[in-house]
PDB file of N, CA and C in Angstrom:
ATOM      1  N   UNK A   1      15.496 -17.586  -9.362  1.00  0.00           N
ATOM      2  CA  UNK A   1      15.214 -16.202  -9.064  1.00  0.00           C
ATOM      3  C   UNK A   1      15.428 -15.975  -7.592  1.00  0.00           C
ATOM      4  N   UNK A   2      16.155 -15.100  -7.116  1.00  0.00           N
ATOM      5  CA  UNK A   2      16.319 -14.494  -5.772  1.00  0.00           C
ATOM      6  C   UNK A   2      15.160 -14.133  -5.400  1.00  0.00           C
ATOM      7  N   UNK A   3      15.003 -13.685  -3.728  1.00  0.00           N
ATOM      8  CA  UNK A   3      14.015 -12.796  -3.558  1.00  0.00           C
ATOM      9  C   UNK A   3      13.823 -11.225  -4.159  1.00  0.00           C
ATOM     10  N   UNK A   4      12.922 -11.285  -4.813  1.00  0.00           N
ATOM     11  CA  UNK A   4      12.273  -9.842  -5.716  1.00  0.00           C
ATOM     12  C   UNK A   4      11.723  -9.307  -4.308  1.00  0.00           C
ATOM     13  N   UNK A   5      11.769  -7.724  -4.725  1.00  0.00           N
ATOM     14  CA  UNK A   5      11.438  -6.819  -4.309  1.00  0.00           C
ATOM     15  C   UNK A   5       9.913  -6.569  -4.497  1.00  0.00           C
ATOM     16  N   UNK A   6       8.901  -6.181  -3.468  1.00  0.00           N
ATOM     17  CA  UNK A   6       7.781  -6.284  -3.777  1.00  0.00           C
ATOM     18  C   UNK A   6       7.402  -5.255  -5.519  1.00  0.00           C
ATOM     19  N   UNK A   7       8.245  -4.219  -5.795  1.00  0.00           N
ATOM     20  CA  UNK A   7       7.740  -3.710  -7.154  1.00  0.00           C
ATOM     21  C   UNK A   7       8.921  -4.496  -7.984  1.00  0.00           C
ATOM     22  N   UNK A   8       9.734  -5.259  -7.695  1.00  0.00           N
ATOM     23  CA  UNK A   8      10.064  -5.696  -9.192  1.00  0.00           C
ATOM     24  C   UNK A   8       8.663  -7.643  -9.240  1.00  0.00           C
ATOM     25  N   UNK A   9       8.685  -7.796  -8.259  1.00  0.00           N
ATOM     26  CA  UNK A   9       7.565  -8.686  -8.281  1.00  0.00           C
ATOM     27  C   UNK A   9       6.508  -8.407  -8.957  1.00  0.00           C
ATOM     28  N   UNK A  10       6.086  -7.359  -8.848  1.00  0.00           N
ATOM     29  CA  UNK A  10       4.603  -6.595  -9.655  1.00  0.00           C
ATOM     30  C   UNK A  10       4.746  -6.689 -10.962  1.00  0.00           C
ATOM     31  N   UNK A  11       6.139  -6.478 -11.244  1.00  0.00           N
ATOM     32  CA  UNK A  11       6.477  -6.126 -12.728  1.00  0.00           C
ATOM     33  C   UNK A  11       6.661  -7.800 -12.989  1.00  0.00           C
ATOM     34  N   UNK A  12       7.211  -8.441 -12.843  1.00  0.00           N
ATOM     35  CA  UNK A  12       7.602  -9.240 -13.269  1.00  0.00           C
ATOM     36  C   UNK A  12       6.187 -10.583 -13.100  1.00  0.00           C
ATOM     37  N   UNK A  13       5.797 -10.061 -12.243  1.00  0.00           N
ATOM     38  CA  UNK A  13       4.075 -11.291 -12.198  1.00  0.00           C
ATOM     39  C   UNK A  13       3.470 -10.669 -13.680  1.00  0.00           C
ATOM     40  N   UNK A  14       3.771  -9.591 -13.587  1.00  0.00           N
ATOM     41  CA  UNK A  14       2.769  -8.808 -15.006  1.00  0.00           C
ATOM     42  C   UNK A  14       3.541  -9.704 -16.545  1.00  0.00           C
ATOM     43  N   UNK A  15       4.565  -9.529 -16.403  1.00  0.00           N
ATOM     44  CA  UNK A  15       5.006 -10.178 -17.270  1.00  0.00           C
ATOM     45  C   UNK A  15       5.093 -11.564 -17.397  1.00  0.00           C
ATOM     46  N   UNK A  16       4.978 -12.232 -16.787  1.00  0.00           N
ATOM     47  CA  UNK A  16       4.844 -13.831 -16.753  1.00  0.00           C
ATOM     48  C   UNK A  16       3.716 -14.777 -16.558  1.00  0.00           C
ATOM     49  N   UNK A  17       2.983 -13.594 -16.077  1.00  0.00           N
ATOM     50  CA  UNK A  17       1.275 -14.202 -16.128  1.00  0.00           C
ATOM     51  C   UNK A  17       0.941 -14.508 -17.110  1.00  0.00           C
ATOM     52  N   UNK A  18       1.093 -13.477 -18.707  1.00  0.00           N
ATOM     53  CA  UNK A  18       0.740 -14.895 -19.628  1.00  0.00           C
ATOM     54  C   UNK A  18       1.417 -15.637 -20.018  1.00  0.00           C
ATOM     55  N   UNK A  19       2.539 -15.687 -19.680  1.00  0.00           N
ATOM     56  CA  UNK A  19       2.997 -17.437 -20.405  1.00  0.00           C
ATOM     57  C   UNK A  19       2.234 -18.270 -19.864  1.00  0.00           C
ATOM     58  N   UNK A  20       2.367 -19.609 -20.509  1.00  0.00           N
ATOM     59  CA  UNK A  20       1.876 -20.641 -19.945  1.00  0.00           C
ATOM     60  C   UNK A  20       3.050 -22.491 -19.452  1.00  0.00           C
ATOM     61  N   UNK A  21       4.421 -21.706 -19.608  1.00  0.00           N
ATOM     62  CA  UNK A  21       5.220 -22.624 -19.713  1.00  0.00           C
ATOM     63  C   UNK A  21       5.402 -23.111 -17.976  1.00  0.00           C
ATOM     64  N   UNK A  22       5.587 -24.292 -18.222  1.00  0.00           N
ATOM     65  CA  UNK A  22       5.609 -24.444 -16.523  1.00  0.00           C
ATOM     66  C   UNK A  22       7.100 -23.829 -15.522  1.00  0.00           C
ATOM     67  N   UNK A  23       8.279 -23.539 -16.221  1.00  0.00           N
ATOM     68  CA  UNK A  23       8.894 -22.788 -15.631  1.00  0.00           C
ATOM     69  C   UNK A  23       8.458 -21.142 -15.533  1.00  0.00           C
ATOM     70  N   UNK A  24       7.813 -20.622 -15.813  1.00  0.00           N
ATOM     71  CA  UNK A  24       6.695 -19.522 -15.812  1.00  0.00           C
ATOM     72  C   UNK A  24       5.683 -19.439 -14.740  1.00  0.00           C
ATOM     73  N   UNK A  25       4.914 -21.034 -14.497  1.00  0.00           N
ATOM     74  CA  UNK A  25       4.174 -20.980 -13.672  1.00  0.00           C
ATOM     75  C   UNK A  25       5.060 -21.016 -12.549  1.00  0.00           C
ATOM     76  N   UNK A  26       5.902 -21.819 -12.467  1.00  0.00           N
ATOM     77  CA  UNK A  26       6.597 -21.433 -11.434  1.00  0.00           C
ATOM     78  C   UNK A  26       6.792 -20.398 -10.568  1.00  0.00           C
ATOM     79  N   UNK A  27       7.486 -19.207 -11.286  1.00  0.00           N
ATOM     80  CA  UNK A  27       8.057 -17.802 -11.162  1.00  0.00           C
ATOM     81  C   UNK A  27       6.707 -17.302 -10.999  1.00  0.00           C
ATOM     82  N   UNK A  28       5.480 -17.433 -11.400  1.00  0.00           N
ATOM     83  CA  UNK A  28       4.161 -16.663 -10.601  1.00  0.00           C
ATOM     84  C   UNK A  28       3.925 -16.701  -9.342  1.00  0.00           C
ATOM     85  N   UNK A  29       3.939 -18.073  -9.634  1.00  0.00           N
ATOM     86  CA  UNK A  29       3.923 -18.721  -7.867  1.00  0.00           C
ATOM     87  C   UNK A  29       5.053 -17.979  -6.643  1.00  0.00           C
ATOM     88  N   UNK A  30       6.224 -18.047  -7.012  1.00  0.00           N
ATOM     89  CA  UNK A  30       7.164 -17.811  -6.229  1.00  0.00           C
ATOM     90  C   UNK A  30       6.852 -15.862  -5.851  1.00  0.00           C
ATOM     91  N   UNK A  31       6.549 -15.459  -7.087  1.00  0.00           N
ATOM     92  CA  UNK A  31       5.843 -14.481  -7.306  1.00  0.00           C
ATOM     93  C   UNK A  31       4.940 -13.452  -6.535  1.00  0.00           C
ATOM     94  N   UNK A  32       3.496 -14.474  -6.210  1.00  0.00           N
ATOM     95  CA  UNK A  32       2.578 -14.615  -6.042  1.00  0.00           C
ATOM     96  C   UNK A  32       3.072 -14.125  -4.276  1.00  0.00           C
ATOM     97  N   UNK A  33       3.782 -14.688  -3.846  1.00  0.00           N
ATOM     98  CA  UNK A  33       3.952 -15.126  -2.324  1.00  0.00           C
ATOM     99  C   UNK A  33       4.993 -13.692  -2.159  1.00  0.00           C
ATOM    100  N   UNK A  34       5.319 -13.562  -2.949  1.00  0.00           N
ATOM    101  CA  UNK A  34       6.225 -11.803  -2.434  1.00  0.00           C
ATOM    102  C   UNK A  34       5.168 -11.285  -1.892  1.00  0.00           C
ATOM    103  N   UNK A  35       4.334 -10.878  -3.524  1.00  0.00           N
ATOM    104  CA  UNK A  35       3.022 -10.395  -3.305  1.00  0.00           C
ATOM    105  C   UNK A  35       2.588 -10.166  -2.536  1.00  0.00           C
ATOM    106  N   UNK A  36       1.765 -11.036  -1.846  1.00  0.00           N
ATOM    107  CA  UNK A  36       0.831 -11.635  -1.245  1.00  0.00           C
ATOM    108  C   UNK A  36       1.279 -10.918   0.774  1.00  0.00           C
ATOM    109  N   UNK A  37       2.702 -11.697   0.472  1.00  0.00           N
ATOM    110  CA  UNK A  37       2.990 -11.233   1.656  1.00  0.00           C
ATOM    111  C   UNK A  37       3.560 -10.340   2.296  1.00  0.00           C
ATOM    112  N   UNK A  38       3.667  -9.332   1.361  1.00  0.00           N
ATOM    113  CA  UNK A  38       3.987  -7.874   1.167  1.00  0.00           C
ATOM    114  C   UNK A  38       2.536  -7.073   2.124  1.00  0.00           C
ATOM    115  N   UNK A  39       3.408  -5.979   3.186  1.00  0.00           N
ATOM    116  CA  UNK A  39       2.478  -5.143   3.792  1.00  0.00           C
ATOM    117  C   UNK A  39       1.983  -3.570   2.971  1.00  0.00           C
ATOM    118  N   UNK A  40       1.166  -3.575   2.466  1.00  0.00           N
ATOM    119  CA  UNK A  40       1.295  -2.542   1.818  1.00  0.00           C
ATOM    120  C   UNK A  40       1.665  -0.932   2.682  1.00  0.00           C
ATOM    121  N   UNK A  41       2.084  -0.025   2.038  1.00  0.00           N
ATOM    122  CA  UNK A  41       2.499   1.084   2.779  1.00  0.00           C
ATOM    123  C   UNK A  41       1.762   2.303   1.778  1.00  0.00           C
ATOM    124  N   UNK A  42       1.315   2.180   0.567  1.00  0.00           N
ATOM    125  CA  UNK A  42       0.350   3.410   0.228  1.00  0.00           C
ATOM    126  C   UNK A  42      -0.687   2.573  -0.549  1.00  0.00           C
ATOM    127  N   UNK A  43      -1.643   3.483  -0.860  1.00  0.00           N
ATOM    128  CA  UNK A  43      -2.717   2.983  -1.810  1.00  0.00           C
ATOM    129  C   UNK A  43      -2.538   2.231  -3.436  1.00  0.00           C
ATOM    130  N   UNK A  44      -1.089   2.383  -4.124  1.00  0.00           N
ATOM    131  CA  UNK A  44      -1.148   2.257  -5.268  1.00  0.00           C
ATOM    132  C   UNK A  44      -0.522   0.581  -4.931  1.00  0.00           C
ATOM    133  N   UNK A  45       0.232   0.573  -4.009  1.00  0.00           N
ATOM    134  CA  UNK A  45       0.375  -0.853  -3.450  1.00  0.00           C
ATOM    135  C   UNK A  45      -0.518  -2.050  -3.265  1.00  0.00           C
ATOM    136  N   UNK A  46      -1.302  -1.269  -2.317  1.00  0.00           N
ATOM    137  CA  UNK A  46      -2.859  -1.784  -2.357  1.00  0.00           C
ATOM    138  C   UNK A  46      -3.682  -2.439  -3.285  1.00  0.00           C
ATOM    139  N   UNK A  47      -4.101  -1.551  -4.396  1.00  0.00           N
ATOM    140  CA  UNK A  47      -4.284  -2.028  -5.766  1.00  0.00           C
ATOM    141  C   UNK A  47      -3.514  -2.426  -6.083  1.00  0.00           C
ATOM    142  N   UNK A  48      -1.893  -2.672  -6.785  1.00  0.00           N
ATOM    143  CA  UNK A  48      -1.352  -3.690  -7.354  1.00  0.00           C
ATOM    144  C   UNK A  48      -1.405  -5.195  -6.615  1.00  0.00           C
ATOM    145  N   UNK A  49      -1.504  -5.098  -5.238  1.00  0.00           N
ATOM    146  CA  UNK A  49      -1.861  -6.611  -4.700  1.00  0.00           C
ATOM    147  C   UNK A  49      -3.290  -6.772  -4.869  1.00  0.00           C
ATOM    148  N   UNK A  50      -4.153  -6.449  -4.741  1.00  0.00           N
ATOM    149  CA  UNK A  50      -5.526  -6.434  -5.268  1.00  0.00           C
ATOM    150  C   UNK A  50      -5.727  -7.117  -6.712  1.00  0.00           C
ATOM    151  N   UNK A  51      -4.867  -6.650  -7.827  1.00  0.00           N
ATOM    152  CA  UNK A  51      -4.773  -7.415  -8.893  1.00  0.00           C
ATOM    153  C   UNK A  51      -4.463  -8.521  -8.873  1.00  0.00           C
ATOM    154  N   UNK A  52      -3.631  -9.081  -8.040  1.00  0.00           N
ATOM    155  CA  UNK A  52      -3.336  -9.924  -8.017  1.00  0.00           C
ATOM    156  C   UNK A  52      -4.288 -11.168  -7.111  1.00  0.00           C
ATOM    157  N   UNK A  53      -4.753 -10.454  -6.189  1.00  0.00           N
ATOM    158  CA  UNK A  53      -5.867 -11.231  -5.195  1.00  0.00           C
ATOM    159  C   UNK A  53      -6.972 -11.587  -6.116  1.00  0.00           C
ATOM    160  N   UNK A  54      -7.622 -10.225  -6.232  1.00  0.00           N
ATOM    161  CA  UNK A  54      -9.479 -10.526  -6.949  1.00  0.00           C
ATOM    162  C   UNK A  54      -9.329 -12.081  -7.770  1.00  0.00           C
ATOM    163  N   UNK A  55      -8.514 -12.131  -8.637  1.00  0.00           N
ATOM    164  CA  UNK A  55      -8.266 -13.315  -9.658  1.00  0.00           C
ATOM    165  C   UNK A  55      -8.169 -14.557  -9.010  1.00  0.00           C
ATOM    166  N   UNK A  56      -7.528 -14.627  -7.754  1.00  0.00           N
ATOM    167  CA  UNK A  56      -7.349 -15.979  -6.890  1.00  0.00           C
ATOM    168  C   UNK A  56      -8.520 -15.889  -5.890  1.00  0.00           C
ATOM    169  N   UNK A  57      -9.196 -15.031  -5.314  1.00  0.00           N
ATOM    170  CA  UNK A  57     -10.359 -15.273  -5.024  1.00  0.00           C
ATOM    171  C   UNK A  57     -11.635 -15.775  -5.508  1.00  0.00           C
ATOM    172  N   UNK A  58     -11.962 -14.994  -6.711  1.00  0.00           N
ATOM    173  CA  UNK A  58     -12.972 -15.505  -7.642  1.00  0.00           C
ATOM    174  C   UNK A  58     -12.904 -17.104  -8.552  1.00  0.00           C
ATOM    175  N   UNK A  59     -11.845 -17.423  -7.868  1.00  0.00           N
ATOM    176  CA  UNK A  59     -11.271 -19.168  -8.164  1.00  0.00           C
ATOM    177  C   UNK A  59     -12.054 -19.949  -7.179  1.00  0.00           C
ATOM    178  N   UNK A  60     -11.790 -19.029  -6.038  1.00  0.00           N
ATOM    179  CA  UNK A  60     -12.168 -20.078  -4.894  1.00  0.00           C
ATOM    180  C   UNK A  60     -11.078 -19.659  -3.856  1.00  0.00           C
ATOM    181  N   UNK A  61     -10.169 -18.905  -4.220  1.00  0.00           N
ATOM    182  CA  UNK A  61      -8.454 -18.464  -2.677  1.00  0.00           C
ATOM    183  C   UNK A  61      -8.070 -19.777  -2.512  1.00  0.00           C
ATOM    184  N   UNK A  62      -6.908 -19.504  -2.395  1.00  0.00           N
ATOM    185  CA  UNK A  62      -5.525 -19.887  -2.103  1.00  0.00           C
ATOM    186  C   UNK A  62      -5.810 -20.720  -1.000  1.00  0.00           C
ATOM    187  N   UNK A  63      -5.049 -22.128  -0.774  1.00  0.00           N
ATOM    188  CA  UNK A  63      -5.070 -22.851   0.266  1.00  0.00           C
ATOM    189  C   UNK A  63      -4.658 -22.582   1.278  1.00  0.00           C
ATOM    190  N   UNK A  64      -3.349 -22.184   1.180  1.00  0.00           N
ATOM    191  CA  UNK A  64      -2.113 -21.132   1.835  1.00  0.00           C
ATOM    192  C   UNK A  64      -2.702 -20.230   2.984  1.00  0.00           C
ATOM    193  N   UNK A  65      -4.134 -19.676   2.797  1.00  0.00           N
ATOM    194  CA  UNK A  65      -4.704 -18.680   3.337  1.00  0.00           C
ATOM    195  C   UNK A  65      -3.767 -17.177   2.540  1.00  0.00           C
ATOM    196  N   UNK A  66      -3.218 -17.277   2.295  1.00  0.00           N
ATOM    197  CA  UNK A  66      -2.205 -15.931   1.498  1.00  0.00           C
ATOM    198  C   UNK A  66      -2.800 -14.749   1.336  1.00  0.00           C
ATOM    199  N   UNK A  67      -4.192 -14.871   0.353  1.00  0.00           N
ATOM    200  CA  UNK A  67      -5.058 -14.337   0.052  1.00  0.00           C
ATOM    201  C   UNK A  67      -5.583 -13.763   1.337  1.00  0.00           C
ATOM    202  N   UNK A  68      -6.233 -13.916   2.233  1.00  0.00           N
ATOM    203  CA  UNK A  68      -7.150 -13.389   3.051  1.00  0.00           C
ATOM    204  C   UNK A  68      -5.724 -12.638   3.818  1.00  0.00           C
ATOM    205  N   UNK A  69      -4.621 -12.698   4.414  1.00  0.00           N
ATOM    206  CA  UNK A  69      -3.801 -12.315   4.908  1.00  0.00           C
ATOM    207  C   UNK A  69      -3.488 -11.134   4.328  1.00  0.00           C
ATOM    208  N   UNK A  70      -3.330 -11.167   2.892  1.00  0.00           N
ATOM    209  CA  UNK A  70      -2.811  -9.956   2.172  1.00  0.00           C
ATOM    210  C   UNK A  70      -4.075  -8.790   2.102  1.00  0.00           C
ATOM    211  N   UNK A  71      -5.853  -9.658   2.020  1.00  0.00           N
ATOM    212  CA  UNK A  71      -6.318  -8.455   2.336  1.00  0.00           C
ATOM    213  C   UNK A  71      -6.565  -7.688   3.405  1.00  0.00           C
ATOM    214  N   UNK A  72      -5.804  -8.728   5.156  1.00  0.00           N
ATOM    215  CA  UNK A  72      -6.383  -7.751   5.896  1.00  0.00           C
ATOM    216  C   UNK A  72      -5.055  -6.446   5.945  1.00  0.00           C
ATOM    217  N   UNK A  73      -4.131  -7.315   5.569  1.00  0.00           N
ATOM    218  CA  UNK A  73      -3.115  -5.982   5.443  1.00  0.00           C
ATOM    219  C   UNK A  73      -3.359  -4.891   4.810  1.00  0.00           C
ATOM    220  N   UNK A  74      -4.553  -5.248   3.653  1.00  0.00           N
ATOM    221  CA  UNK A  74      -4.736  -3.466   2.944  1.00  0.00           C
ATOM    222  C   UNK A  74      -5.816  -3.567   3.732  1.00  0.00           C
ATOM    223  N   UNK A  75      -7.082  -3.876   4.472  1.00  0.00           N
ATOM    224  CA  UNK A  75      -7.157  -3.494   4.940  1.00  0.00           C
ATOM    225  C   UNK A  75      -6.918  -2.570   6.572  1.00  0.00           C
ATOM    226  N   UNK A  76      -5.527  -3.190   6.806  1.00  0.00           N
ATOM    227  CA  UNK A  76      -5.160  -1.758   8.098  1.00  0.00           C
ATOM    228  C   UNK A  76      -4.506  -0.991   7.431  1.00  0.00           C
ATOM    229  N   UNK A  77      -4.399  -1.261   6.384  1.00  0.00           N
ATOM    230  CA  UNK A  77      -3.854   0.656   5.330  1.00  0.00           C
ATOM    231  C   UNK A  77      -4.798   1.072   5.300  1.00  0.00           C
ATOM    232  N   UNK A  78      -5.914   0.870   4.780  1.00  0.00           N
ATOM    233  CA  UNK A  78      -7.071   1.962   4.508  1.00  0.00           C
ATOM    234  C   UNK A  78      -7.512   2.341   5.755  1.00  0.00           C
ATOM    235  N   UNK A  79      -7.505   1.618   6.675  1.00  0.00           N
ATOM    236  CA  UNK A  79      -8.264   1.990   8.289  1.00  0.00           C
ATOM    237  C   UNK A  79      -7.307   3.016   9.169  1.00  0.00           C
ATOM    238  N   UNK A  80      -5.689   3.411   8.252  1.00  0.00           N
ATOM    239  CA  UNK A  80      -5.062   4.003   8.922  1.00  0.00           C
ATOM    240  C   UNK A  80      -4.181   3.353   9.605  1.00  0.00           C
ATOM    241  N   UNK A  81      -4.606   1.997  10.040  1.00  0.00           N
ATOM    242  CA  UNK A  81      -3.383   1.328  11.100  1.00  0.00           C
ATOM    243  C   UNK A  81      -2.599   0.364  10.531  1.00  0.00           C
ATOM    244  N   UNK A  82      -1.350   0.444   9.736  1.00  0.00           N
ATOM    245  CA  UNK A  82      -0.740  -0.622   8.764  1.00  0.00           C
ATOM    246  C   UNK A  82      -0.322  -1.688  10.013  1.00  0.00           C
ATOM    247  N   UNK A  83      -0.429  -2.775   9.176  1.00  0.00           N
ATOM    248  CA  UNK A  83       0.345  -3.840  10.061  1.00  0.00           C
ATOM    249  C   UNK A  83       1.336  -4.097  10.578  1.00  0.00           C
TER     250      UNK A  83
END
């Protein structure tokens, strides 16, 4: 897979999240890191990386730090000052 676009990433994590085949897990992962490291630019952005965070937080987050990175980016969207 090339680099995805942060909304074909959305779509396509949605769709591959449930498999469970390990070329699947793969493509989450690779996935995951568009995601993740995507700056959001409106609110509906926001929430679609949010879906994707809450779930790897309530694990325990990402080693990567990924997670905490991607939320301070929504948070300087909501504060007005994007990253």
């Amino acid at each position: 897979m090339g680099r995805a676009s942060f909304s074909q990433a959305i779509v396509q994590f949605s769709n591959l999240s449930v498999s469970a085949d390990d070329a699947a897990y793969r493509a989450v992962e690779n996935l995951e890191r568009v995601i993740l490291d995507h700056v959001p630019k409106t609110p509906a952005e926001a929430v679609a990386m949010l879906d994707v965070i809450i779930p790897e937080v309530s694990l325990g987050g990402r080693a990567d730090g990924r997670d905490v990175k991607a939320l301070q980016s929504i948070r300087s969207l909501l504060d007005g000052h994007p990253a």
